[in-house]
Each structure stands twice: as structure tokens, then as C-alpha cells.
Protein backbone atom coordinates (compact mmCIF):
# COMPACT_ATOMS: atom_id res chain seq x y z
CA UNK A 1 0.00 0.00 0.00
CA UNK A 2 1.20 3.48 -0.83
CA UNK A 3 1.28 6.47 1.87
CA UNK A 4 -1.26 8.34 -0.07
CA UNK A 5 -4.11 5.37 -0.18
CA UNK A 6 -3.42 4.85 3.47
CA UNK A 7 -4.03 8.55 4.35
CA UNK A 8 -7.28 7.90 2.51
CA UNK A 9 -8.09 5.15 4.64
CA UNK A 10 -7.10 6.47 7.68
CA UNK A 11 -9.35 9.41 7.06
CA UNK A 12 -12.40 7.07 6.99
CA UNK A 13 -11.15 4.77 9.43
CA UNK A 14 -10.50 8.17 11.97
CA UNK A 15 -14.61 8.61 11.22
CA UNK A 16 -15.62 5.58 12.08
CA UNK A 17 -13.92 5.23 14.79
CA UNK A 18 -12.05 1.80 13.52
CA UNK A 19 -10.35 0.76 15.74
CA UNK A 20 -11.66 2.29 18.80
CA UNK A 21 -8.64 1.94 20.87
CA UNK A 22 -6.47 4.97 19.13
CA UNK A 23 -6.66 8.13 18.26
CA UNK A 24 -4.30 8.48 15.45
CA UNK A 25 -2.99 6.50 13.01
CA UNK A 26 0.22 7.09 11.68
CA UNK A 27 1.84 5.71 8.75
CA UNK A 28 5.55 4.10 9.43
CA UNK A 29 8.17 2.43 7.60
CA UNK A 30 9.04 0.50 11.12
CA UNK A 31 8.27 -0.15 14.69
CA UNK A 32 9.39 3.51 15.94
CA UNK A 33 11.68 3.49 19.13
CA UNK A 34 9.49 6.72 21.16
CA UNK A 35 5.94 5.18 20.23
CA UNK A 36 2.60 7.25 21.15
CA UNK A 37 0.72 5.21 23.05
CA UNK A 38 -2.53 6.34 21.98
CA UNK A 39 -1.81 5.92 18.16
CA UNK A 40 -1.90 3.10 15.92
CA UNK A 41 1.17 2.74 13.34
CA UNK A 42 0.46 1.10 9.90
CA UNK A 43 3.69 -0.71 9.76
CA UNK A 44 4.69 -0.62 5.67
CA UNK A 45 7.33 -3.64 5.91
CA UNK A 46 4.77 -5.95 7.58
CA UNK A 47 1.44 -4.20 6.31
CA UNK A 48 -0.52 -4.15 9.77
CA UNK A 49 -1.14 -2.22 12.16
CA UNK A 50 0.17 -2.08 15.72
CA UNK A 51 -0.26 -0.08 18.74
CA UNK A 52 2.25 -0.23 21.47
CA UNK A 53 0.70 -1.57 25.23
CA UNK A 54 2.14 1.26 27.36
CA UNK A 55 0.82 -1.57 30.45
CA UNK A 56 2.53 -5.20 29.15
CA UNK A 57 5.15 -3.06 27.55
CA UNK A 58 4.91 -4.41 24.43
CA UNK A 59 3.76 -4.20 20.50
CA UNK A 60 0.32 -5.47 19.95
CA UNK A 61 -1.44 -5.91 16.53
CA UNK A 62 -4.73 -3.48 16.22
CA UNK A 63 -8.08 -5.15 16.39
CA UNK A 64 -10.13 -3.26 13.09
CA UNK A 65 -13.67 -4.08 12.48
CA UNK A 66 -13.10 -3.57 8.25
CA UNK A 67 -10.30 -4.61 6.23
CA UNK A 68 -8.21 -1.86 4.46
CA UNK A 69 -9.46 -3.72 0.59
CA UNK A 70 -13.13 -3.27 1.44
CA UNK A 71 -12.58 0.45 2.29
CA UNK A 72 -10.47 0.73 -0.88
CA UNK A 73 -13.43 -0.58 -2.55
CA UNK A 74 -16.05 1.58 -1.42
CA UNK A 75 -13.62 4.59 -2.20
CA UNK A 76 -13.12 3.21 -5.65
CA UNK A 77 -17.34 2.77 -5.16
CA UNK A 78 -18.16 6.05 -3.40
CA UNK A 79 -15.54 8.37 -3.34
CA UNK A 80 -13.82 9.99 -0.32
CA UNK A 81 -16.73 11.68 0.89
CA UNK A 82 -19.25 9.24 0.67
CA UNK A 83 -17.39 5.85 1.65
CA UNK A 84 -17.64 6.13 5.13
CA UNK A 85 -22.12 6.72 4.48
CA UNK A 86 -22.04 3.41 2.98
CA UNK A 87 -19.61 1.74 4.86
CA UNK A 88 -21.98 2.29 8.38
CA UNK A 89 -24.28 -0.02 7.16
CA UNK A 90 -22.36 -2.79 7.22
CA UNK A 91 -20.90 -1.51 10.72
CA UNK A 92 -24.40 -1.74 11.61
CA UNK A 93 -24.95 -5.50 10.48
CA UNK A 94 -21.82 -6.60 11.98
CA UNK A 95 -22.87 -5.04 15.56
CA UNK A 96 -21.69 -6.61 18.72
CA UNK A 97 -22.04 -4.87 22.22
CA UNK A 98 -18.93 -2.36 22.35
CA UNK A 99 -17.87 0.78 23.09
CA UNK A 100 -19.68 3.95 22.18
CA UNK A 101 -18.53 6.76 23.70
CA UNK A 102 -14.84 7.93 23.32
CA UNK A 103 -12.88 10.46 24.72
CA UNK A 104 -8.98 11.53 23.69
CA UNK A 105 -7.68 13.06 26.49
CA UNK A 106 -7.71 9.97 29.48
CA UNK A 107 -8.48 7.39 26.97
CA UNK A 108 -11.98 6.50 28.20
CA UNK A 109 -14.52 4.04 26.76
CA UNK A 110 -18.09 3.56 28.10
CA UNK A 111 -19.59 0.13 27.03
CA UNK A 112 -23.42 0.56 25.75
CA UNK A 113 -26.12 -1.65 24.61
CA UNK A 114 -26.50 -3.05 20.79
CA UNK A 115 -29.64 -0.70 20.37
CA UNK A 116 -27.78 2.31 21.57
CA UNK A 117 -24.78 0.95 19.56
CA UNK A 118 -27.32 0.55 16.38
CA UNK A 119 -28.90 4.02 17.41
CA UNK A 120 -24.74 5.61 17.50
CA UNK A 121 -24.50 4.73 14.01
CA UNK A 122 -27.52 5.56 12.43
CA UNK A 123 -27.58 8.67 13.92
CA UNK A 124 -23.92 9.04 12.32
CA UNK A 125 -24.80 7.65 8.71
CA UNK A 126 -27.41 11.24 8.78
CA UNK A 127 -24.75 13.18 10.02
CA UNK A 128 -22.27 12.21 7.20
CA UNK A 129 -24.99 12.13 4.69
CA UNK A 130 -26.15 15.83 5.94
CA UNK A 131 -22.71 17.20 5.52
CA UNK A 132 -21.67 15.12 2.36
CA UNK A 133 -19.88 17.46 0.19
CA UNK A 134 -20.52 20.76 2.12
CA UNK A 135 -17.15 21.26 3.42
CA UNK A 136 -14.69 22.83 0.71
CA UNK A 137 -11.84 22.29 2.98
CA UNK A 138 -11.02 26.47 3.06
CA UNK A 139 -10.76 28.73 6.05
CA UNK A 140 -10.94 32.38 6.17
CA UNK A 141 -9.72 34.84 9.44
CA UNK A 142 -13.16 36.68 10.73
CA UNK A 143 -10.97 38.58 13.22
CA UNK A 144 -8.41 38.89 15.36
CA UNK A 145 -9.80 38.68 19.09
CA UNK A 146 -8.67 40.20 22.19
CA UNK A 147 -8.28 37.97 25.30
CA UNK A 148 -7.61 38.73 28.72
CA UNK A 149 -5.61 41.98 27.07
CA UNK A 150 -3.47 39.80 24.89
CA UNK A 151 -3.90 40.47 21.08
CA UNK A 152 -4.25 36.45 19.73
CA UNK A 153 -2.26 37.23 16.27
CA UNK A 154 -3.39 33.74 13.44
């Protein structure tokens, strides 16, 4: 796989939420000697990825809920923008109890119920499909605020 097809994947698999154990995922030609323990490397040379167990000390492979062909495929299908609509569904099928609720900075998961898991999704799909192609990606400077005195220069 070639950097620029994984940042393609990573971008949908960052959406939704696959796996649900990092927060990043980083591409890497090898095992990297300072790893984040929150992110997940794509390790080129042995094409998988692995996230490093902070606790045991140790590299572990990542547990992903879709393989990186079928999201090529429903890029190749979709497109960027609309993989990830049509990839949910099949989320949804697959559902077991798991965790719902994420949150970056302590690394904490809350376990739900399949309905509320089902529920998550869905409720995701109309997100995605409400803001399918509305963001062009640009930024513009409205103005430069004051805070506590301090002029915040961007």
C-alpha cells in the first residue's frame, strides 16, 4: 500500500472510529523506538497495524472491524466523501455490544447496549450524509480577538 491510499483510509477509518482503541494513526516504515501510546502505526514492511501496550510493555497488533481492501473498494465505489455513508451499514450488520462513547484526552470508553450501539450509528450515517460534500476544505480569518488583554495574532 502506498502512503497516499493509506491517508485515505485512515481518514475514513479516523470517522468511524475503527479501531476504537487509538486516536491516530500514523503511517511508518518501522516499529518507531518513542511510540505514542494512543496511536496506531500502519507498519509498511509488515502491512498491519500495531499499537504499542504502554501496560505489558509491548507491541500489539490493532483489532479493526473492516479490512483496508473493502474500504479501498467503497472509495473506488463512493468516493472519499461518501465511503464512510455506505460503509456504516455494514458496521451496523456486523454489531456486537462495544464501546460507544470515546474520549482523547484519558483514553476512556463507556460500554453501551447493541440498540444504543445501532442508534450511535444511524444517527452518524445522517450526520455524514447531511454534511456530504458541504465542506470545501477552506478557512478564512473573521478577526483577530482580544483575550484577557493579549492580542491572539493567526
Amino acid at each position: 500500500m502506498t502512503e497516499a491510499r493509506f491517508n485515505q483510509i485512515r481518514k475514513i477509518r479516523m470517522i468511524l472510529r475503527d479501531p476504537s482503541s487509538v486516536i491516530d494513526l500514523v503511517w511508518s516504515e518501522s516499529l518507531p523506538d518513542d511510540p505514542d501510546t494512543q496511536v496506531g502505526y500502519f507498519i509498511a514492511d509488515m502491512g498491519n497495524y500495531q499499537r504499542f501496550n504502554e501496560y505489558k510493555e509491548e507491541w500489539e497488533r490493532l483489532k479493526l472491524k473492516l479490512s483496508d481492501a473493502f474500504i479501498i473498494e467503497k472509495i473506488n465505489e463512493r468516493g472519499e466523501r461518501l465511503a464512510p455513508i455506505a460503509i456504516i451499514d455494514f458496521l451496523i450488520m456486523g454489531l456486537q455490544s462495544g464501546a460507544i462513547s470515546f474520549s482523547a484526552g484519558a483514553q476512556s470508553v463507556s460500554k453501551s447496549s447493541l440498540r444504543d450501539l445501532i442508534d450511535f450509528y444511524k444517527e452518524q450515517k445522517k450526520i455524514l450524509e447531511d454534511q456530504a460534500g458541504l465542506n470545501t476544505g477552506r478557512t478564512i480569518r473573521t478577526r483577530e480577538p482580544v483575550i484577557g488583554g493579549v492580542m491572539e495574532c493567526w
